[in-house]
Protein backbone atom coordinates (compact mmCIF):
# COMPACT_ATOMS: atom_id res chain seq x y z
CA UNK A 1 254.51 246.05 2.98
CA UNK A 2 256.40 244.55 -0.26
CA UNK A 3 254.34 245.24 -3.99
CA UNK A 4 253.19 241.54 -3.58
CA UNK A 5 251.53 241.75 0.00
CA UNK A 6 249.36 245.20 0.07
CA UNK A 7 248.00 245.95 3.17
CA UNK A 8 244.07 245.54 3.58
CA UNK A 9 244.30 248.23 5.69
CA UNK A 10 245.80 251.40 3.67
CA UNK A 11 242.09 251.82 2.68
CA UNK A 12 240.28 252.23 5.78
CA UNK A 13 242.55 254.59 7.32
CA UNK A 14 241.78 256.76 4.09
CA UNK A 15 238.36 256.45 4.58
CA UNK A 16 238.97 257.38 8.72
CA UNK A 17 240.60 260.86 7.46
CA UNK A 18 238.31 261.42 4.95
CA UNK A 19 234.88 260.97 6.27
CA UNK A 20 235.51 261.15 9.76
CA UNK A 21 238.36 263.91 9.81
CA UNK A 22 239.19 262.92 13.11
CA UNK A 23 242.76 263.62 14.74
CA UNK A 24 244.73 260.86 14.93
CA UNK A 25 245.72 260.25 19.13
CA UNK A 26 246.24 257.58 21.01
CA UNK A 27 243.11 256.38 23.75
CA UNK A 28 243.49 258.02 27.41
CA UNK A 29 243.62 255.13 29.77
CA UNK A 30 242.45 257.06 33.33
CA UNK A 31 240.07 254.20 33.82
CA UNK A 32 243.57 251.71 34.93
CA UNK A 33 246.16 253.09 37.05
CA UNK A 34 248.99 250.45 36.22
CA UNK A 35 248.08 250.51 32.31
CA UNK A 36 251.61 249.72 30.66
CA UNK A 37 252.56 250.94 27.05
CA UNK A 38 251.18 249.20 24.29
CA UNK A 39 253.31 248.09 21.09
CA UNK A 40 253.62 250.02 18.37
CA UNK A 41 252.97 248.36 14.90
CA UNK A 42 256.08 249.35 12.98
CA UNK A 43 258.10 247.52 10.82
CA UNK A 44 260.56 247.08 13.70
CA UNK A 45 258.30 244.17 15.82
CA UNK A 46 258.19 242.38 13.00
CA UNK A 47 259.45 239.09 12.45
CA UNK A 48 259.99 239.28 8.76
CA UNK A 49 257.76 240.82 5.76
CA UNK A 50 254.73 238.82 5.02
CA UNK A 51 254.88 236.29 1.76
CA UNK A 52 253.11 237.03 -1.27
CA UNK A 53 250.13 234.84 -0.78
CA UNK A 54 248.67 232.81 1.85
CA UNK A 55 245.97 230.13 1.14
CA UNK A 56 243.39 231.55 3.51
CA UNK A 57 242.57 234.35 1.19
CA UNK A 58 241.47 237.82 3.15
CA UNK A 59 237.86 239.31 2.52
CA UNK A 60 237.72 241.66 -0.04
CA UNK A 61 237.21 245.47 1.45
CA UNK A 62 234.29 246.95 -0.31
CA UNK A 63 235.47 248.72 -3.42
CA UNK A 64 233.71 252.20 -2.57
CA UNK A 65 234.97 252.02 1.10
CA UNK A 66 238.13 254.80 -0.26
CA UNK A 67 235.50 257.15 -2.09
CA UNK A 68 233.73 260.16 -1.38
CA UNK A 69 232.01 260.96 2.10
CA UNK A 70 228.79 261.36 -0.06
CA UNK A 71 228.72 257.96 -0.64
CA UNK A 72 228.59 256.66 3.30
CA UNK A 73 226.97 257.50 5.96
CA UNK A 74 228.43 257.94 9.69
CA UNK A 75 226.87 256.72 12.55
CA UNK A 76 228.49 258.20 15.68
CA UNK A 77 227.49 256.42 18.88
CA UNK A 78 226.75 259.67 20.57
CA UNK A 79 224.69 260.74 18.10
CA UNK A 80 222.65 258.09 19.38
CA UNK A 81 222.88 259.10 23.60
CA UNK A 82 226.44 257.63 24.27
CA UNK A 83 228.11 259.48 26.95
CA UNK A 84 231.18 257.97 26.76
CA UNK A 85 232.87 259.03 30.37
CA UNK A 86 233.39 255.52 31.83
CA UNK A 87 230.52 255.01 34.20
CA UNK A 88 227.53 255.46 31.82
CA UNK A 89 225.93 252.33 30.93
CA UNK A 90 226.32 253.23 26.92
CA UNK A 91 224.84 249.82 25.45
CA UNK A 92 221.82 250.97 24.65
CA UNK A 93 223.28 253.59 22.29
CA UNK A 94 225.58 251.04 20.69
CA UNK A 95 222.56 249.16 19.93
CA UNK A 96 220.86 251.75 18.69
CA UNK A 97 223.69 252.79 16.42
CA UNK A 98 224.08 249.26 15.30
CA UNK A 99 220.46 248.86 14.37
CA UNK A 100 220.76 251.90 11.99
CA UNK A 101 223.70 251.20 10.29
CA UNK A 102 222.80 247.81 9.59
CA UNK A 103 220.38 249.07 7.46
CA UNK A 104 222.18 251.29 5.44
CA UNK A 105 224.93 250.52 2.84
CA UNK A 106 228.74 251.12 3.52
CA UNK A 107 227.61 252.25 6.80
CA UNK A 108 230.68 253.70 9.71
CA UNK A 109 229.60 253.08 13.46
CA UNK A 110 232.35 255.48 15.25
CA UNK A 111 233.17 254.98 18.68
CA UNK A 112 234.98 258.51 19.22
CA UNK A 113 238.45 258.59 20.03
CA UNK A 114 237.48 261.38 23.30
CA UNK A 115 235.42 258.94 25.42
CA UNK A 116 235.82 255.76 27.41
CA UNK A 117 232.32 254.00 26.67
CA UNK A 118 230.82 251.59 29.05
CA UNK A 119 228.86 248.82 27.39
CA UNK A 120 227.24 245.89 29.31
CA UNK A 121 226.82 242.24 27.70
CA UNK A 122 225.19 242.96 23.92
CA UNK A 123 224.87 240.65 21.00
CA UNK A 124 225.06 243.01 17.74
CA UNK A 125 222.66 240.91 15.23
CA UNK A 126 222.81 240.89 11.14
CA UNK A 127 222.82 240.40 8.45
CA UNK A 128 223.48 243.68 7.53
CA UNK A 129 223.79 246.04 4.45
CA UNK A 130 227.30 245.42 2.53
CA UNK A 131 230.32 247.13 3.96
CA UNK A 132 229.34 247.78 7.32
CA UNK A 133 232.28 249.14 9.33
CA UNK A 134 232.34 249.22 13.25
CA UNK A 135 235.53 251.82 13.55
CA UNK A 136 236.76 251.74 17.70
CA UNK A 137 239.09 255.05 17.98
CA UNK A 138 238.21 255.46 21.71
CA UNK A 139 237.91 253.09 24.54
CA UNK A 140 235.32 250.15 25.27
CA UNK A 141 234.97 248.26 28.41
CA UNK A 142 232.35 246.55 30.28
CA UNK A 143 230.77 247.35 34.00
CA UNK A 144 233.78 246.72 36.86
CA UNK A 145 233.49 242.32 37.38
CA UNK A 146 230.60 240.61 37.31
CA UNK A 147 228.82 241.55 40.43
CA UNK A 148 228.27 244.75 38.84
CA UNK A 149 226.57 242.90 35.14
CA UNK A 150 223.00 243.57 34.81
CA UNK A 151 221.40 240.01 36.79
CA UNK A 152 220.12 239.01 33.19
CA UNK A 153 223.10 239.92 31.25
CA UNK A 154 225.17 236.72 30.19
CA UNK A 155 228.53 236.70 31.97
CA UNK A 156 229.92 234.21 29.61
CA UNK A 157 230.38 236.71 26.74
CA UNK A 158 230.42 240.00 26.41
CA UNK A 159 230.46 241.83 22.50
CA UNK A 160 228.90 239.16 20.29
CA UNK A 161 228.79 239.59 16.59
CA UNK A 162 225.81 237.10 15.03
CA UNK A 163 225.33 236.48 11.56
CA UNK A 164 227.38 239.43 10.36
CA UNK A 165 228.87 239.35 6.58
CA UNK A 166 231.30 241.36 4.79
CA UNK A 167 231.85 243.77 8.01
CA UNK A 168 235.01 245.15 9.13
CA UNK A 169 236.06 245.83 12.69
CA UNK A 170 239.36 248.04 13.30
CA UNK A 171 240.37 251.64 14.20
CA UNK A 172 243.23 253.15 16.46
CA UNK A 173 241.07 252.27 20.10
CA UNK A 174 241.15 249.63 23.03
CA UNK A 175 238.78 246.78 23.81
CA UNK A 176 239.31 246.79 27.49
CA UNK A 177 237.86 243.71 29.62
CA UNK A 178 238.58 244.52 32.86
CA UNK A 179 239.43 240.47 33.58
CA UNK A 180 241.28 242.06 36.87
CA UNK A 181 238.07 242.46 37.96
CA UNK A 182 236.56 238.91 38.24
CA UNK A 183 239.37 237.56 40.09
CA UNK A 184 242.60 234.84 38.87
CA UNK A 185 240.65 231.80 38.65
CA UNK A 186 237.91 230.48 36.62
CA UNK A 187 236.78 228.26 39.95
CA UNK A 188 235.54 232.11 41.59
CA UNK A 189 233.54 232.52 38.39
CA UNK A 190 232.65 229.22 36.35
CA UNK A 191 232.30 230.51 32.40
CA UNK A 192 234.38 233.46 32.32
CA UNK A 193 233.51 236.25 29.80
CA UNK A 194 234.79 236.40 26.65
CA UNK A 195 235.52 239.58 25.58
CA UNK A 196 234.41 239.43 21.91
CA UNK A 197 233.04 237.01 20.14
CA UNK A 198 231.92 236.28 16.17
CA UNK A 199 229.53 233.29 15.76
CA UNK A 200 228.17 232.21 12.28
CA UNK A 201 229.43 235.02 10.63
CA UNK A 202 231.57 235.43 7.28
CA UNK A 203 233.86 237.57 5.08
CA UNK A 204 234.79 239.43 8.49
CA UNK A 205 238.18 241.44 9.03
CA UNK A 206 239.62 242.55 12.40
CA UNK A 207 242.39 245.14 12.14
CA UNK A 208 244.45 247.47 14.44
CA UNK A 209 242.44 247.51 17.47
CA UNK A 210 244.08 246.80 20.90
CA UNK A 211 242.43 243.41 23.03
CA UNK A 212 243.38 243.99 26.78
CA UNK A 213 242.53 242.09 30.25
CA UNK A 214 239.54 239.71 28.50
CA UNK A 215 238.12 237.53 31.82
CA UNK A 216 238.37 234.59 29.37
CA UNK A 217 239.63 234.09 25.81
CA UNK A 218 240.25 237.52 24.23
CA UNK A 219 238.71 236.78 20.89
CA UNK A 220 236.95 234.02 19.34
CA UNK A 221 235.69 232.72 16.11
CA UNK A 222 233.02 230.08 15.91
CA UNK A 223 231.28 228.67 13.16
CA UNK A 224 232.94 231.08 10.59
CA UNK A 225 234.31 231.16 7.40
CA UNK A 226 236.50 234.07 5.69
CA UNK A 227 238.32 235.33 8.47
CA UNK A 228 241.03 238.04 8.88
CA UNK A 229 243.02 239.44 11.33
CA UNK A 230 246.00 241.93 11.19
CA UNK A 231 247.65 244.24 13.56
CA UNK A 232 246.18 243.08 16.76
CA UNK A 233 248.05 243.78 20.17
CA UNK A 234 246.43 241.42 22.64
CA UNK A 235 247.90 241.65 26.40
CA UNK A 236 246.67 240.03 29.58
CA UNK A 237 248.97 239.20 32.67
CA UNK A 238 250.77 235.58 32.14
CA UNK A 239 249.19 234.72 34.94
CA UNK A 240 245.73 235.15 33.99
CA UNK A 241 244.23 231.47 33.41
CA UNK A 242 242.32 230.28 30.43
CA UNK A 243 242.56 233.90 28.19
CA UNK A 244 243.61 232.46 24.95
CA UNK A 245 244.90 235.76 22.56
CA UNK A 246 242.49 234.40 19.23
CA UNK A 247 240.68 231.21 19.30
CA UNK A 248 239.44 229.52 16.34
CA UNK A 249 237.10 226.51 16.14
CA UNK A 250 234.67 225.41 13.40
CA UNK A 251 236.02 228.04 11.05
CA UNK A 252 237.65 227.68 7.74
CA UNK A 253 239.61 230.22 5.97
CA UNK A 254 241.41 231.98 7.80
CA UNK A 255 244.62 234.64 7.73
CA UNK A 256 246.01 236.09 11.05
CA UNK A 257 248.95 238.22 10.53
CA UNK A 258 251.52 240.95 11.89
CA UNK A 259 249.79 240.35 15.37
CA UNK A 260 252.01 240.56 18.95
CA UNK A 261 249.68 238.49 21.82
CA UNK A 262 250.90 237.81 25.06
CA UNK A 263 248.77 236.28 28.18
CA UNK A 264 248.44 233.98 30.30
CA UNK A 265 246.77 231.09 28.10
CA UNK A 266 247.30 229.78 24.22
CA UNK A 267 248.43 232.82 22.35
CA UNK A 268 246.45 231.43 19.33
CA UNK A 269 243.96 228.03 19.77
CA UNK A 270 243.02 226.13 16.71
CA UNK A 271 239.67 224.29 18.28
CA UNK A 272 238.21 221.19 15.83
CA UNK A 273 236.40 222.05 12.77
CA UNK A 274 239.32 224.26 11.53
CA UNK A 275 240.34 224.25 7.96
CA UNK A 276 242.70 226.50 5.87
CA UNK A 277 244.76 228.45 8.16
CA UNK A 278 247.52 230.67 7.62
CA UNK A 279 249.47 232.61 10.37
CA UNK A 280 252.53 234.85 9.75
CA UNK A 281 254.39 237.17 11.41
CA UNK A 282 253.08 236.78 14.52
CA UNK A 283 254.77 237.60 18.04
CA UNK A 284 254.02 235.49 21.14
CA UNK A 285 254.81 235.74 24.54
CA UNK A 286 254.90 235.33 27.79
CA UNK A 287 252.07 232.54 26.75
CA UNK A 288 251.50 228.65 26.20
CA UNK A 289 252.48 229.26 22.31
CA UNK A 290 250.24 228.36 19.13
CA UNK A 291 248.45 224.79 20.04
CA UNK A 292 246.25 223.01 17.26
CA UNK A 293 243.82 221.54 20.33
CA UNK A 294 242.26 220.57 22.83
CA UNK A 295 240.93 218.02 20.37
CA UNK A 296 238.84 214.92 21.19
CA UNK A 297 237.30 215.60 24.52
CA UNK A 298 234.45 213.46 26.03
CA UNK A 299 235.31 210.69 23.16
CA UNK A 300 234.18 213.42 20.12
CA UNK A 301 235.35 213.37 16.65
CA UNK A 302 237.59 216.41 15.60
CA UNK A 303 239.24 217.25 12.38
CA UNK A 304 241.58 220.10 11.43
CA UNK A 305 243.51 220.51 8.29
CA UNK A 306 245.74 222.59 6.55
CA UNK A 307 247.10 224.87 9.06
CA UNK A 308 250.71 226.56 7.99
CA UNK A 309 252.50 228.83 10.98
CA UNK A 310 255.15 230.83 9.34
CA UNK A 311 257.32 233.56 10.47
CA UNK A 312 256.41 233.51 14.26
CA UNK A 313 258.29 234.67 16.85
CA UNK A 314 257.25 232.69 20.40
CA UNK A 315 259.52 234.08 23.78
CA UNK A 316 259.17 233.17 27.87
CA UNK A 317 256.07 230.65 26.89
CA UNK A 318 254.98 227.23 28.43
CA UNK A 319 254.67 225.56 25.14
CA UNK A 320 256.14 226.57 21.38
CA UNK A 321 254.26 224.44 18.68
CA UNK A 322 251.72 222.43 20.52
CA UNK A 323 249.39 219.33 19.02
CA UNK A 324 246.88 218.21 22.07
CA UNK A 325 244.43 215.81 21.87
CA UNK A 326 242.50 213.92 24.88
CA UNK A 327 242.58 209.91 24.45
CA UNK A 328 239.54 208.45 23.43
CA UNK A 329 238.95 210.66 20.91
CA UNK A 330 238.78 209.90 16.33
CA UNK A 331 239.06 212.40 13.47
CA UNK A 332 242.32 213.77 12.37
CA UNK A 333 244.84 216.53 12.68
CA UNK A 334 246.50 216.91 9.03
CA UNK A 335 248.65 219.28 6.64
CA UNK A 336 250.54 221.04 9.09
CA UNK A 337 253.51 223.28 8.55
CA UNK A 338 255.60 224.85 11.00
CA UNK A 339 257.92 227.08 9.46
CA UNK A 340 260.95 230.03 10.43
CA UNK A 341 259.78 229.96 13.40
CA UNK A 342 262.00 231.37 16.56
CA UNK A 343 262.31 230.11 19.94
CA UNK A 344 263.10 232.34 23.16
CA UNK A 345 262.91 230.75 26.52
CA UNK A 346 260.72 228.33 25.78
CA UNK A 347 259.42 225.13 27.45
CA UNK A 348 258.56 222.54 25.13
CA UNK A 349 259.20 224.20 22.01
CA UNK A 350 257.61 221.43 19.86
CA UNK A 351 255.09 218.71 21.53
CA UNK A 352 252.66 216.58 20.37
CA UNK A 353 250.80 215.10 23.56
CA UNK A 354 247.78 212.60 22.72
CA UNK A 355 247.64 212.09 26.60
CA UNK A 356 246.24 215.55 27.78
CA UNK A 357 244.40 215.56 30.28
CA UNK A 358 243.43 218.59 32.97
CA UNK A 359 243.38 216.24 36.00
CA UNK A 360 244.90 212.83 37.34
CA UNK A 361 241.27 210.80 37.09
CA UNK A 362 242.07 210.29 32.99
CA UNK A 363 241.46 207.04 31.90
CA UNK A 364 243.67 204.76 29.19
CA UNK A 365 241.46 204.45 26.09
CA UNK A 366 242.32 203.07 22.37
CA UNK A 367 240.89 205.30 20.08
CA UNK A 368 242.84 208.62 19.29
CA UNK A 369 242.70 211.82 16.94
CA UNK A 370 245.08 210.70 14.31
CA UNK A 371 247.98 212.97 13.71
CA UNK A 372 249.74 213.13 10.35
CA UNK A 373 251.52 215.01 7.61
CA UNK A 374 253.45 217.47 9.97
CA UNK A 375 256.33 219.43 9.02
CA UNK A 376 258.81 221.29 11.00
CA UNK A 377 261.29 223.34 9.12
CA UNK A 378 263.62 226.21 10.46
CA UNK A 379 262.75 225.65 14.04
CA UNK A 380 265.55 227.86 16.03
CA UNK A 381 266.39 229.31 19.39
CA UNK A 382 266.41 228.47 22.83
CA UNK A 383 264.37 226.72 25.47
CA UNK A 384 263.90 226.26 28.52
CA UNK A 385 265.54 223.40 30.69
CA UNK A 386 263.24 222.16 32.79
CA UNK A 387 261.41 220.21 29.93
CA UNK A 388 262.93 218.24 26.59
CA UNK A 389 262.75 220.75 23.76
CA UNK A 390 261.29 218.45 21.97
CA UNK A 391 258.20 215.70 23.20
CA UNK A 392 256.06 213.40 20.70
CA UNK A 393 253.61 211.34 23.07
CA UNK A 394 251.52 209.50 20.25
CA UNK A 395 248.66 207.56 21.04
CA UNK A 396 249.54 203.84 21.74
CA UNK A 397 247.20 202.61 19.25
CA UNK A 398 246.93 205.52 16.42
CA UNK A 399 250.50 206.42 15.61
CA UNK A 400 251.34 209.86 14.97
CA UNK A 401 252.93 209.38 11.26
CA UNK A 402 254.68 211.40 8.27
CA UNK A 403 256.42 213.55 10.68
CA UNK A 404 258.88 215.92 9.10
CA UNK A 405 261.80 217.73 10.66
CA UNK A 406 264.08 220.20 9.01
CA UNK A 407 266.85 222.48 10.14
CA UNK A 408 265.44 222.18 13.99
CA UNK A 409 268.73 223.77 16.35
CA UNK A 410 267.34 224.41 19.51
CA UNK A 411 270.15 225.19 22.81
CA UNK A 412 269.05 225.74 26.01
CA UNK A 413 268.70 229.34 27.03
CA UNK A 414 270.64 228.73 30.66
CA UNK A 415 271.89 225.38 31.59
CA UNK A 416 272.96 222.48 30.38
CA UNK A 417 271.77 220.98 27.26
CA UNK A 418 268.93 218.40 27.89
CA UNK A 419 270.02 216.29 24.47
CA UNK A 420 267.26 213.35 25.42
CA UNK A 421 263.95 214.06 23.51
CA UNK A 422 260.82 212.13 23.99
CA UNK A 423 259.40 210.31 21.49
CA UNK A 424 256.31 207.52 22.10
CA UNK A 425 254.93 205.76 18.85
CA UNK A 426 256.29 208.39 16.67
CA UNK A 427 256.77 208.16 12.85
CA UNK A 428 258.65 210.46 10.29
CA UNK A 429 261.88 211.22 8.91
CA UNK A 430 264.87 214.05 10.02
CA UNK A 431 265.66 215.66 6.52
CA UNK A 432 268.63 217.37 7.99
CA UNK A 433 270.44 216.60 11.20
CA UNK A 434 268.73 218.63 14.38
CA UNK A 435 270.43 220.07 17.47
CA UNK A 436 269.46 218.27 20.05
CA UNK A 437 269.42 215.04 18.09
CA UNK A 438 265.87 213.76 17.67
CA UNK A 439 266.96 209.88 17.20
CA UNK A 440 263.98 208.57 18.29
CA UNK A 441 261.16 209.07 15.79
CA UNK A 442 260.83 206.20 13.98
CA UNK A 443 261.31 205.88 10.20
CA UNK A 444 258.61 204.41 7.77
CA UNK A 445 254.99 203.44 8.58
CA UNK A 446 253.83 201.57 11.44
CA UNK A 447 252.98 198.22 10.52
CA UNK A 448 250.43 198.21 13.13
CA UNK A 449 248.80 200.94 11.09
CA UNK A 450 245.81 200.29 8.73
CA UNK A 451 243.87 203.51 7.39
CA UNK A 452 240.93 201.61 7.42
CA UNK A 453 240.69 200.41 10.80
CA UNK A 454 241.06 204.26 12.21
CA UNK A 455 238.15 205.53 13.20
CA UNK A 456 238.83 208.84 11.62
CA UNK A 457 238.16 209.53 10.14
CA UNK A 458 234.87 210.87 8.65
CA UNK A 459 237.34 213.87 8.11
CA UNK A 460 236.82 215.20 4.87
C-alpha cells in the first residue's frame, strides 16, 4: 500500500500474532470434494494501487487493538463447547462466546484455524463493549440445505449481526454456505438464505475473510452507516441465481476495496437508500457487474447518491456498469462516477434500463426514478457481441440527463463490431470521441423537463 493509503488491516494481523500466537495456515476444506483454489491477495490481482482518499471514510480500528495481550481478552469458541469437526451443531457455543465478549472491552471471539464449525441460523445481538473483534481463522458453515435447518430456524438468513458498533470481522478463514445444497433455483426454495447479514449496525469493518457458495446474496448491509470492506474473495458458480457478492441498501458511508467477487448474480448491488459510496480496486467476474438497482419497485420512492466506482476490473459478466430502475417508480439516482474501469467479455458494458422488469406482465407507467449527473470516464476493453456495448433506455417521461462520457473505447472481444448503440430519451455530452461512436445521446436539457414537476424527488 502507497504512504497515502495505509492498510486498516496491518493492525489486526499484529494483534492475531500477538495475542493469539496462532500459526498462520490456510483452512482444510475436507467438508467439499470439488473445492477450487481461492485467490491470493497480492499485489499481483490488483487492478491498480488504491487513491489517497475516498469520501466514504473507513471506521477507525480501536487505538489499543496493536497493544499488549494484557490489555484484551480472548474468547475462543471452544472454550465455550465448540467442537469444531463439521457435524456438531456448534451455535450454541458461538452464542455463548458472543454473549461474553460483548461484555467485555476490546474483546477477540476466535474461531480456530483447526476446526470446521457447524453453526445453524443465529442472530449475534449488541450493542457491545468498544472494539469487539469476531476473528474467523478456521471454517464456518451451516447444516447440509435446508431440510436439515432446525424447523424454527429462519431459512432466509443465516449469521445476522444486529445493532453491532465499532466491531470488526476478518481473519485468514472461510464462510462457507453450502448454496449447492438447496438446489439452482430460488422457485425450489422461496427466500433463499443469506449467508451473512449486518442490519442497523455502524462503524463495522469486514476484512480478509473468504465468502463461498451463499444460497442467496453472499453479504448484505441494511440500514447501516460506516461501512468497510477490504480483501474479500467471494465465489459462487455463475450459474447460481440471485447470490449477489455485497449488497448494499439503506446504508451510507461506505468503502469496499481490493475485493475479487465472482457468482452468478450482481457482483456488488447498490439497493435505494444508499449514500456515499466508494469502490476501488475491485475484480468482477464471471457475474452481472456493479448495478446501482433494482430501484422503484411496486411504484416506491428510491434515492441513491454519490456513488464513485474506480479502478474495477469486470471480465465474462452479463452486465458492466448497470443503472436499473422498474417504471412507475420517483426519487433519484445522482452523483455517479464511473471511472478506469476495464472491460473483458462483457455484455452490456454500460446500461441504463428504466424498463426492468423480471417478467413480460410489466405495465407502461409515467412516473420514473430520475437519473442524473453520471459520468463515465476511461471506460476500456472488450464486450461481448450479442448485445450493444453500450444501452441508455430512459424513461419516456423522466429523461435520464447530464450524462457524461469520456475516453469510452470499447471493441468487441470476437466478432464484428456492433457500432449501433441504443439510446432512448437520453441527455449528456461526449467530452472526447468514443469507440463505438455513441451519436445518439442527446445534447442539452430536455425541454420537456421541469424539476418541479418530477416527483422526486423528496431525495435529500
Amino acid at each position: 500500500m502507497p504512504n497515502g493509503h495505509p492498510s486498516l488491516y496491518a493492525s489486526i494481523t499484529t494483534l492475531a500474532l500477538l495475542l493469539l500466537s496462532l500459526e498462520k495456515c490456510e483452512p482444510r476444506y475436507h467438508y467439499h470434494k470439488h473445492h477450487s483454489s481461492s485467490p491470493k491477495f497480492n499485489s499481483g490481482n490488483q487492478i491498480s494501487l488504491p487513491p489517497a482518499s475516498a469520501p466514504a471514510e473507513p471506521p477507525s480500528m480501536s487505538k489499543d487493538i496493536n497493544t499488549t495481550r494484557s490489555e484484551h481478552r480472548v474468547f475462543d469458541v471452544r472454550s465455550y463447547g465448540a467442537i469444531g469437526d463439521g457435524s456438531s451443531n456448534d451455535a450454541q457455543a458461538f452464542r455463548a462466546a458472543w454473549k461474553a465478549a460483548c461484555t467485555a472491552n476490546s474483546s477477540v471471539i476466535l474461531v480456530p484455524s483447526d476446526g470446521v464449525f457447524m453453526v445453524t441460523s443465529t442472530i449475534f445481538s449488541g450493542p457491545c463493549r468498544p472494539g469487539l473483534v469476531l476473528q474467523i481463522d478456521g471454517v464456518v458453515m451451516p447444516p447440509d440445505g435446508p431440510a436439515n435447518w432446525p424447523a424454527a430456524d429462519s431459512k432466509k438468513q443465516w449469521l445476522v449481526f444486529y445493532r453491532v458498533n465499532n466491531m470488526i470481522l476478518q481473519g485468514g478463514g472461510t464462510i462457507e454456505g453450502k448454496g449447492q445444497d438447496w438446489g439452482l433455483t430460488e422457485a425450489h426454495y422461496p427466500g433463499l438464505a443469506t449467508a451473512l447479514r449486518f442490519f442497523m449496525s455502524y462503524n463495522v469493518t469486514v476484512g480478509r475473510l473468504r465468502i463461498r457458495n451463499s444460497p442467496q446474496f453472499h453479504i448484505k448491509f441494511d440500514g447501516c452507516e460506516g461501512v468497510h470492506i477490504e480483501g474479500l474473495s467471494i465465489s459462487s458458480p455463475s450459474f447460481s441465481p440471485n447470490t449477489d457478492g455485497i449488497h448494499i441498501e439503506n446504508t451510507k458511508s461506505v468503502g469496499i476495496y481490493d475485493s475479487i467477487i465472482s457468482n452468478g448474480d450482481d457482483c456488488i448491488s447498490i439497493g435505494p437508500g444508499c449514500s456515499n459510496v466508494d469502490i476501488a480496486n475491485v475484480t468482477c467476474g464471471p457475474s452481472h457487474g456493479i448495478s446501482i438497482g433494482s430501484l422503484g419497485v411496486h411504484n416506491s420512492q428510491a434515492c441513491v447518491t454519490n456513488v464513485k466506482v474506480r479502478n474495477a476490473r469486470i471480465r465474462d459478466s452479463d452486465n458492466g456498469l448497470r443503472i436499473k430502475t422498474w417504471q412507475g417508480g420517483t426519487g433519484s439516482v445522482s452523483g455517479i462516477s464511473f471511472e478506469d474501469i476495464a472491460m473483458e467479455n462483457v455484455r452490456n458494458c454500460i446500461i441504463v434500463d428504466q424498463y426492468y422488469c423480471l417478467s413480460k406482465q410489466c405495465l407502461n407507467q409515467t412516473s420514473a426514478v430520475w437519473v442524473t449527473d453520471v459520468a463515465y470516464s476511461n471506460i476500456k476493453g472488450t464486450y461481448d457481441v450479442r448485445s450493444a456495448p453500450v444501452h441508455f433506455a430512459c424513461s419516456d417521461t423522466v429523461a435520464c440527463t447530464n450524462i457524461t462520457m469520456s475516453e469510452v473505447e470499447l471493441l468487441p472481444h470476437e466478432g464484428e463490431m456492433v457500432d449501433d448503440p441504443f439510446c432512448w430519451n437520453a441527455y449528456g455530452v461526449l467530452e472526447t470521441l468514443t469507440i463505438p461512436p455513441i451519436y445518439c445521446l442527446q445534447e442539452g436539457q430536455p425541454q420537456s423537463l421541469a424539476l418541479e414537476d418530477i416527483p422526486a424527488m423528496g431525495c435529500s
